[in-house]
Protein backbone atom coordinates (compact mmCIF):
# COMPACT_ATOMS: atom_id res chain seq x y z
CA UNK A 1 79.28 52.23 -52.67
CA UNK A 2 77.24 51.74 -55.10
CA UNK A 3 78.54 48.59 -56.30
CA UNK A 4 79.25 46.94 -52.80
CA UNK A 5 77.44 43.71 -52.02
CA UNK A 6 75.18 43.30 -49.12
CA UNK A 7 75.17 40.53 -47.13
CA UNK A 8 72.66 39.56 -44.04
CA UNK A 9 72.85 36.38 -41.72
CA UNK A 10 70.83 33.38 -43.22
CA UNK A 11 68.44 31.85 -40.94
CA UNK A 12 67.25 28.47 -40.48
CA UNK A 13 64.54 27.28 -43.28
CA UNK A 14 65.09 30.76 -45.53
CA UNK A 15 67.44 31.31 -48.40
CA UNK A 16 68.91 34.49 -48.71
CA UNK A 17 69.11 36.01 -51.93
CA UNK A 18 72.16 38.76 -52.63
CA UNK A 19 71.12 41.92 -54.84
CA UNK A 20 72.87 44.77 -55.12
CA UNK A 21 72.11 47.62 -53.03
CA UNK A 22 70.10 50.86 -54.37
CA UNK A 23 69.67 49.70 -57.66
CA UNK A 24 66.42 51.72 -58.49
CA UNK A 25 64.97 50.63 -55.95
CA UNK A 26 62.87 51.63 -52.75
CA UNK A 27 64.86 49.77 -49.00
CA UNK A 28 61.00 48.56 -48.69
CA UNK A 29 61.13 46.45 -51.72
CA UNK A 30 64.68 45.35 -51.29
CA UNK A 31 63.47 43.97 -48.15
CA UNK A 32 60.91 42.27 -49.49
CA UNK A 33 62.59 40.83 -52.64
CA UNK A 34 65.84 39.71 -50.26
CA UNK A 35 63.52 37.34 -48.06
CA UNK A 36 61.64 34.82 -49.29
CA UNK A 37 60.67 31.62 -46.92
CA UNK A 38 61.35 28.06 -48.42
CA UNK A 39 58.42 25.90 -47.54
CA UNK A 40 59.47 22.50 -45.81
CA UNK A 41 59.24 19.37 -47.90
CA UNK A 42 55.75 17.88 -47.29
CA UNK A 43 56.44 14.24 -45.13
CA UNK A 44 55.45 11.14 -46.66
CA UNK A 45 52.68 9.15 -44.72
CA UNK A 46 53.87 6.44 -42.61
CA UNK A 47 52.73 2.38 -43.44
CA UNK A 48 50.87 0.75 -40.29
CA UNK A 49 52.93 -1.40 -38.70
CA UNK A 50 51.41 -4.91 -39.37
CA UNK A 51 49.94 -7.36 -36.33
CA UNK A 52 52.22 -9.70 -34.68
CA UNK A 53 51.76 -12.90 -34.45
CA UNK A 54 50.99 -13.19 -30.85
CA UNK A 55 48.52 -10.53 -30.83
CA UNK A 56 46.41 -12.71 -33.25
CA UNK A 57 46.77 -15.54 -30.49
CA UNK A 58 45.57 -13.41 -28.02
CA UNK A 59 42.64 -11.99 -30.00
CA UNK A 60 41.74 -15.00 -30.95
CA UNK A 61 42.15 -16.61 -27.30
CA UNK A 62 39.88 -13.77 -26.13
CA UNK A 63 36.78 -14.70 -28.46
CA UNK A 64 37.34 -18.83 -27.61
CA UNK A 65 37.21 -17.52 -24.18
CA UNK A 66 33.84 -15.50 -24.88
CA UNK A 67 32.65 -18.65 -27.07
CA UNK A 68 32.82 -20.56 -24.21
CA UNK A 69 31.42 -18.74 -21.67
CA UNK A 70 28.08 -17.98 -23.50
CA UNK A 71 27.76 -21.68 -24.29
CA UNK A 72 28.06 -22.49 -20.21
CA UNK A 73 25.61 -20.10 -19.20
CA UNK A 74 23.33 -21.03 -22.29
CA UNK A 75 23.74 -24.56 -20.57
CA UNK A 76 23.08 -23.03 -17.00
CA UNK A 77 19.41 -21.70 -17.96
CA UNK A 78 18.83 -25.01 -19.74
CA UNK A 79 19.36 -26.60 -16.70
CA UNK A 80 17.67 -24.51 -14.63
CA UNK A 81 14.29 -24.73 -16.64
CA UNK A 82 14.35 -28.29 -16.96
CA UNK A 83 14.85 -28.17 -13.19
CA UNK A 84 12.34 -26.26 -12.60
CA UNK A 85 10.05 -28.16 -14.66
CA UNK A 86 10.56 -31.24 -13.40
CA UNK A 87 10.44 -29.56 -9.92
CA UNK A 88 6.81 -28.14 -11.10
CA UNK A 89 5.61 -31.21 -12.34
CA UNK A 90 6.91 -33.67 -9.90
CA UNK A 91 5.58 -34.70 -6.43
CA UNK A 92 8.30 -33.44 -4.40
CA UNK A 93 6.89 -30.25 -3.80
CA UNK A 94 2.87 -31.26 -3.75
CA UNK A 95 0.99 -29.73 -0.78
CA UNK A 96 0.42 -32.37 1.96
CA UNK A 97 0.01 -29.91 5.04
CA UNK A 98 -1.68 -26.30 5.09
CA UNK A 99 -1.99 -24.69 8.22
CA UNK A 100 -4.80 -22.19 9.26
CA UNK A 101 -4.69 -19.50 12.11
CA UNK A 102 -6.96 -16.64 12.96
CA UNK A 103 -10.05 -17.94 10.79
CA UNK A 104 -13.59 -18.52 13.51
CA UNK A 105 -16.02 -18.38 10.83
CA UNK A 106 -14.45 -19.33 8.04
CA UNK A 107 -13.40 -23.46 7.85
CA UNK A 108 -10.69 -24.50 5.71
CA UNK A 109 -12.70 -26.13 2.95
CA UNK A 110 -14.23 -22.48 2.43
CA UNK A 111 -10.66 -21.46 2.51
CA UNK A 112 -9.77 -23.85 0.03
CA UNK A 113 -12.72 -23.06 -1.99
CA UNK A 114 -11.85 -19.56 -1.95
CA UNK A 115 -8.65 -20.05 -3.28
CA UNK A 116 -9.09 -22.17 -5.57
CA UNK A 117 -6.37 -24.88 -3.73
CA UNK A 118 -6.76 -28.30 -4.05
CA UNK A 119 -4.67 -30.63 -2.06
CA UNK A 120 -1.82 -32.19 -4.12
CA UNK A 121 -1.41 -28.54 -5.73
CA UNK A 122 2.46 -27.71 -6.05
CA UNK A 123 3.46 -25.07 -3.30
CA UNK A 124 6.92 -24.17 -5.85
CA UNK A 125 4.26 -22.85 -8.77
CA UNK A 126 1.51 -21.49 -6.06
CA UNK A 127 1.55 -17.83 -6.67
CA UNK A 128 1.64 -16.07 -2.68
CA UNK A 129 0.11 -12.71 -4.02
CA UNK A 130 -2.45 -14.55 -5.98
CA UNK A 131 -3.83 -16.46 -3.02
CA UNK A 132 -3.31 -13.35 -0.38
CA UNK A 133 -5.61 -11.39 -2.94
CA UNK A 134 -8.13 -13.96 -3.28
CA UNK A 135 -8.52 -14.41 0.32
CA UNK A 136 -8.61 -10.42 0.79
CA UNK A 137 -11.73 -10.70 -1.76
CA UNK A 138 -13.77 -13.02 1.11
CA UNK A 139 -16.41 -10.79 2.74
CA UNK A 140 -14.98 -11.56 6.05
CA UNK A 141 -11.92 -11.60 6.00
CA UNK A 142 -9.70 -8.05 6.79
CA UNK A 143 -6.66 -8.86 6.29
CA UNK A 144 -4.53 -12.15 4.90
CA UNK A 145 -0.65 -13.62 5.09
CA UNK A 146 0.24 -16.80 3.08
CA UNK A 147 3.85 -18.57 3.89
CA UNK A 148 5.05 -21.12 1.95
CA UNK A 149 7.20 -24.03 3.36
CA UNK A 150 9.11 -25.74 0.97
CA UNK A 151 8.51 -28.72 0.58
CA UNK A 152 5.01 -29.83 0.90
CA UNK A 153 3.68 -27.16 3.70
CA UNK A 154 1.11 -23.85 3.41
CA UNK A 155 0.76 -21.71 6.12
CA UNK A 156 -2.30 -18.93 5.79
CA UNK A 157 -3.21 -16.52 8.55
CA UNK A 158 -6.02 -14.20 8.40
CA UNK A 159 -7.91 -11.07 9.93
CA UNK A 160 -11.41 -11.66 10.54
CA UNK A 161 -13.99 -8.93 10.43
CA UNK A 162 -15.66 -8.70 14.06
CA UNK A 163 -19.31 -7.95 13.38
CA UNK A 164 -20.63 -5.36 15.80
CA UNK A 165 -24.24 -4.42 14.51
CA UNK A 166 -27.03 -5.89 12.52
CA UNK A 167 -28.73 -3.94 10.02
CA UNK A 168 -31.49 -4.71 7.24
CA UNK A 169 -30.02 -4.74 3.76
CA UNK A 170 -33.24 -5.54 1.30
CA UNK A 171 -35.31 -7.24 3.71
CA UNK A 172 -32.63 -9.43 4.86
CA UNK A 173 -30.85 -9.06 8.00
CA UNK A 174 -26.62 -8.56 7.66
CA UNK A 175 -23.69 -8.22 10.02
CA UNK A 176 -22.15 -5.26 9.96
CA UNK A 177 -18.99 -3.49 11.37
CA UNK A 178 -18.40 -1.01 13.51
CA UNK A 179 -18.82 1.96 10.56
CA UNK A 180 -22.01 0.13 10.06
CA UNK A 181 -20.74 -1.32 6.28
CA UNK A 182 -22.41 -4.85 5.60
CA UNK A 183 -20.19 -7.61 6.35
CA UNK A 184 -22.47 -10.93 5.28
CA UNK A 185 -26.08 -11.91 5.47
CA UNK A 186 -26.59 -13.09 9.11
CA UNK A 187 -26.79 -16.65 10.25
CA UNK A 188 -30.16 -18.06 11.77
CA UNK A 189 -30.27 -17.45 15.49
CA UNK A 190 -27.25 -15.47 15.33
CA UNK A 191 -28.93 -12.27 14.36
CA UNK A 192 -30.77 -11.14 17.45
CA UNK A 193 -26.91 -11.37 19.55
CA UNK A 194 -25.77 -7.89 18.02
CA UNK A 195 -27.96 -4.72 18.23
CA UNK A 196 -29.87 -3.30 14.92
CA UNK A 197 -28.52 -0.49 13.66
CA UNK A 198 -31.00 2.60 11.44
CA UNK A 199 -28.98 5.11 10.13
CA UNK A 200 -32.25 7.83 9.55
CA UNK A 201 -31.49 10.26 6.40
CA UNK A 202 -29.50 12.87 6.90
CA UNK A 203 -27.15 11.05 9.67
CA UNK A 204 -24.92 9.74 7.09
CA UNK A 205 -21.70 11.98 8.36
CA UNK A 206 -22.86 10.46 11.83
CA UNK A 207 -21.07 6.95 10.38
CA UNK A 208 -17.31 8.08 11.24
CA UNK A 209 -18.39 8.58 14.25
CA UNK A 210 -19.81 5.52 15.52
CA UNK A 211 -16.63 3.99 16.50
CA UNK A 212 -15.62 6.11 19.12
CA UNK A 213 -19.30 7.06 19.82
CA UNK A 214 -20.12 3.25 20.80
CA UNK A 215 -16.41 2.68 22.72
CA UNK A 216 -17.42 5.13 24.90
CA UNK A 217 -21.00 4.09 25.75
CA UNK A 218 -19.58 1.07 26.35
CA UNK A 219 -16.15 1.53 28.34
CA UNK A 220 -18.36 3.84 30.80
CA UNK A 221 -20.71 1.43 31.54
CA UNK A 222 -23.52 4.07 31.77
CA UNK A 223 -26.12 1.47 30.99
CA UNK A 224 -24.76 -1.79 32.33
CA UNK A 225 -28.14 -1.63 34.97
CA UNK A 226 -30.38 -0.51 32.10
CA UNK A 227 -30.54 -3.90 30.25
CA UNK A 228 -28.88 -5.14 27.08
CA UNK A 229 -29.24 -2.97 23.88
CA UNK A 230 -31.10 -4.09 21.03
CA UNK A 231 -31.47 -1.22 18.94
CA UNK A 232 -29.21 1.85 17.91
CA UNK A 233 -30.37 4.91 15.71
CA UNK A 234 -28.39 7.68 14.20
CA UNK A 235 -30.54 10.55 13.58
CA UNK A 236 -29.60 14.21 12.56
CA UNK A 237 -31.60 16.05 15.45
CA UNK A 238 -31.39 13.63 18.36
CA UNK A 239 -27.82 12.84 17.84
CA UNK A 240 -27.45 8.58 19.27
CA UNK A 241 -30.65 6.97 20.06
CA UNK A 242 -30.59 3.64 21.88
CA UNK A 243 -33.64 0.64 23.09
CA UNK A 244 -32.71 -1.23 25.74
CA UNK A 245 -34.68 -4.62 25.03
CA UNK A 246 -37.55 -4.83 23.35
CA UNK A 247 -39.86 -2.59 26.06
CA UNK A 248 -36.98 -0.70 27.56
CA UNK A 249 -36.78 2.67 27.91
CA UNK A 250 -35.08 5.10 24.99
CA UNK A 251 -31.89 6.54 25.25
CA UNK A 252 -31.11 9.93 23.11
CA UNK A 253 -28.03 11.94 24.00
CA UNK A 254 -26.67 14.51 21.83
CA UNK A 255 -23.42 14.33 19.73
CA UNK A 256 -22.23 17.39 20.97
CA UNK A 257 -20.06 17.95 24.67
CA UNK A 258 -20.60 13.89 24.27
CA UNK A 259 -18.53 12.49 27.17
CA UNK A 260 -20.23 14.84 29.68
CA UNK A 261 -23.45 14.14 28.53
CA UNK A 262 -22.83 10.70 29.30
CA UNK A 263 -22.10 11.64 33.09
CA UNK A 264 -24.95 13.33 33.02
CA UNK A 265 -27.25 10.68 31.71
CA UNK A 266 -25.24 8.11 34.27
CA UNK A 267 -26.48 10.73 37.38
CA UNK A 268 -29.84 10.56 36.13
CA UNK A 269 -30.14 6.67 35.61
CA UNK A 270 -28.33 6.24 38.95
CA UNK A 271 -30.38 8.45 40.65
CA UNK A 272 -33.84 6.83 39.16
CA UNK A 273 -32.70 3.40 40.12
CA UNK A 274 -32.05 4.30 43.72
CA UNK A 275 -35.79 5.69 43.53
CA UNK A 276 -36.97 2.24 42.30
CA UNK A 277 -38.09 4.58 39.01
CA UNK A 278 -36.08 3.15 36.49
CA UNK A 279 -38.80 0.42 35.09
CA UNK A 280 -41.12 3.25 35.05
CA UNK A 281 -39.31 5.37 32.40
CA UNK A 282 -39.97 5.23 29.01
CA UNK A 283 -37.32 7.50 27.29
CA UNK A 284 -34.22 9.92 28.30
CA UNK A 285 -33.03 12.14 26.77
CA UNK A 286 -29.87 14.00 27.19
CA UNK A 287 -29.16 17.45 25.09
CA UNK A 288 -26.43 20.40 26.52
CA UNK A 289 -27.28 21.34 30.31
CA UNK A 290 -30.42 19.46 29.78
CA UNK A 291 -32.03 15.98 30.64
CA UNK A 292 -35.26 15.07 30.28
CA UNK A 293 -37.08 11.96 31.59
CA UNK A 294 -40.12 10.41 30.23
CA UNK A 295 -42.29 8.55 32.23
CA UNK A 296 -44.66 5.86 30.60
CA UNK A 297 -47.58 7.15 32.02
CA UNK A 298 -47.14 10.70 33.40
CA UNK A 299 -45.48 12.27 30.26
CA UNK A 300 -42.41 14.02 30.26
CA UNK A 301 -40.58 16.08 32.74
CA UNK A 302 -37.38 17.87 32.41
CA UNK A 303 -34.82 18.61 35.12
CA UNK A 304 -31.28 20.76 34.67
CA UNK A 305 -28.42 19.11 35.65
């Protein structure tokens, strides 16, 4: 046996080596020394495979069909800046017609004026914000829309402030609105159509108020018999104080619980005129539960209503 040969299948990618059996040595390293793995022939790289011909035609169709295309639209903004240009610069489009709603105070050469528009200007290169925020900017006006109509028109519509008091700003005598903010010094003769308003210090918060405060007065009609109003006075401890002409009587009614103090001041003023009192009484005032009358020359009384 002990010079048999040994022999063992080959397998793919290995060469088998033959050795004799127990030669000296261990099975392990007869193993070992009968198997050894061939390594596979490393492959050569493979060459690119060069461009065709008509792959260079269409690569080269693709960039005369980008070439082009810039070119066009570089023509297309020419064009469209030496449109607009001449468009700009030409007559065409020079105002000839501007139309004006909403404005009583205001005239259209003040509009004009105010926005800087001169007739003949060119309605394509009039900037809409521009002129909305210049008119905006006016002292009177509240709010402003500007429509252009191409080719020659201007349509502007604006918000006029409605003046609703007087008051005294340095001696000279402005409109106000109904928060009491200055509007615009007041015109001569005009002034003495809207009631003064004092704000006394203190009564500042009294301000947000005076919208409502004043709808009220006047949607009741409380004082429709007491003649017209010519003053009103916000004051911290007598709440709304109000003349009725120049030698009428003074109204104070109290902030607080204010629409029934208004019935209760109507009662009073109703019930006085029915008495033929009313051109006898200097001052009422109206405060909770409470109403007192002042007469011009008996002093005050009070009565609970």
């Amino acid at each position: 046996m002990g010079g048999a040969l040994i022999s063992r299948p080959a397998r793919r990618g290995r060469i088998v080596t033959l050795t004799r059996g127990g030669a000296g040595r261990s099975p392990a390293e007869n193993r070992r020394r009968a198997t050894r793995t061939e390594r596979a022939p490393r492959a050569l790289p493979r060459a690119l495979p060069l461009p065709s011909l008509r792959g260079v035609r269409a690569a080269f169709s693709l960039l005369g069909f980008c070439s082009l295309l810039l070119l066009l639209l570089a023509g297309i903004s020419l064009a469209l800046v030496y449109g607009y240009r001449s468009a700009t610069l030409g007559d065409y489009f020079a105002l000839k017609t501007l139309e004006i709603y909403g404005n009583f105070r205001l005239n259209s050469r003040e509009i004009l004026k105010t926005v800087d528009l001169e007739e003949g200007a060119n309605t394509l290169a009039l900037s809409i914000d521009a002129v909305e925020k210049a008119l905006a900017g006016h002292p009177w006006v509240e709010e402003a829309s500007v429509k252009r109509v191409l080719p020659d028109k201007l349509v502007i519509t604006v918000k006029e402030k409605t003046p609703v008091f007087r008051i005294m700003h340095e001696g000279t005598p402005y409109y106000a609105d109904k928060r009491g903010n200055g509007i615009a010094p007041a015109g001569p003769g005009d002034e003495a159509l809207l009631p003064m308003l004092e704000v006394e210090p203190g009564a500042g918060r009294l301000r947000g108020l005076l919208p409502d405060l004043v709808k009220s007065l006047y949607d009741s009609r409380v004082l429709q018999g007491a003649g017209g109003i010519t003053q009103i006075r916000l004051s911290a401890a007598r709440g709304l104080e109000l003349v009725a002409d120049k030698a009428g009587p003074v109204f104070s009614i109290d902030i607080e619980d204010w629409l029934s103090n208004l019935g209760r001041l109507g009662r009073v003023l109703a019930d006085l005129s029915r008495r033929g009192e009313l051109a006898g009484t200097g001052g009422i005032r109206v405060q909770g539960a409470n109403v007192w009358v002042e007469r011009r020359a008996e002093g005050r009384t009070a009565a609970e209503i």
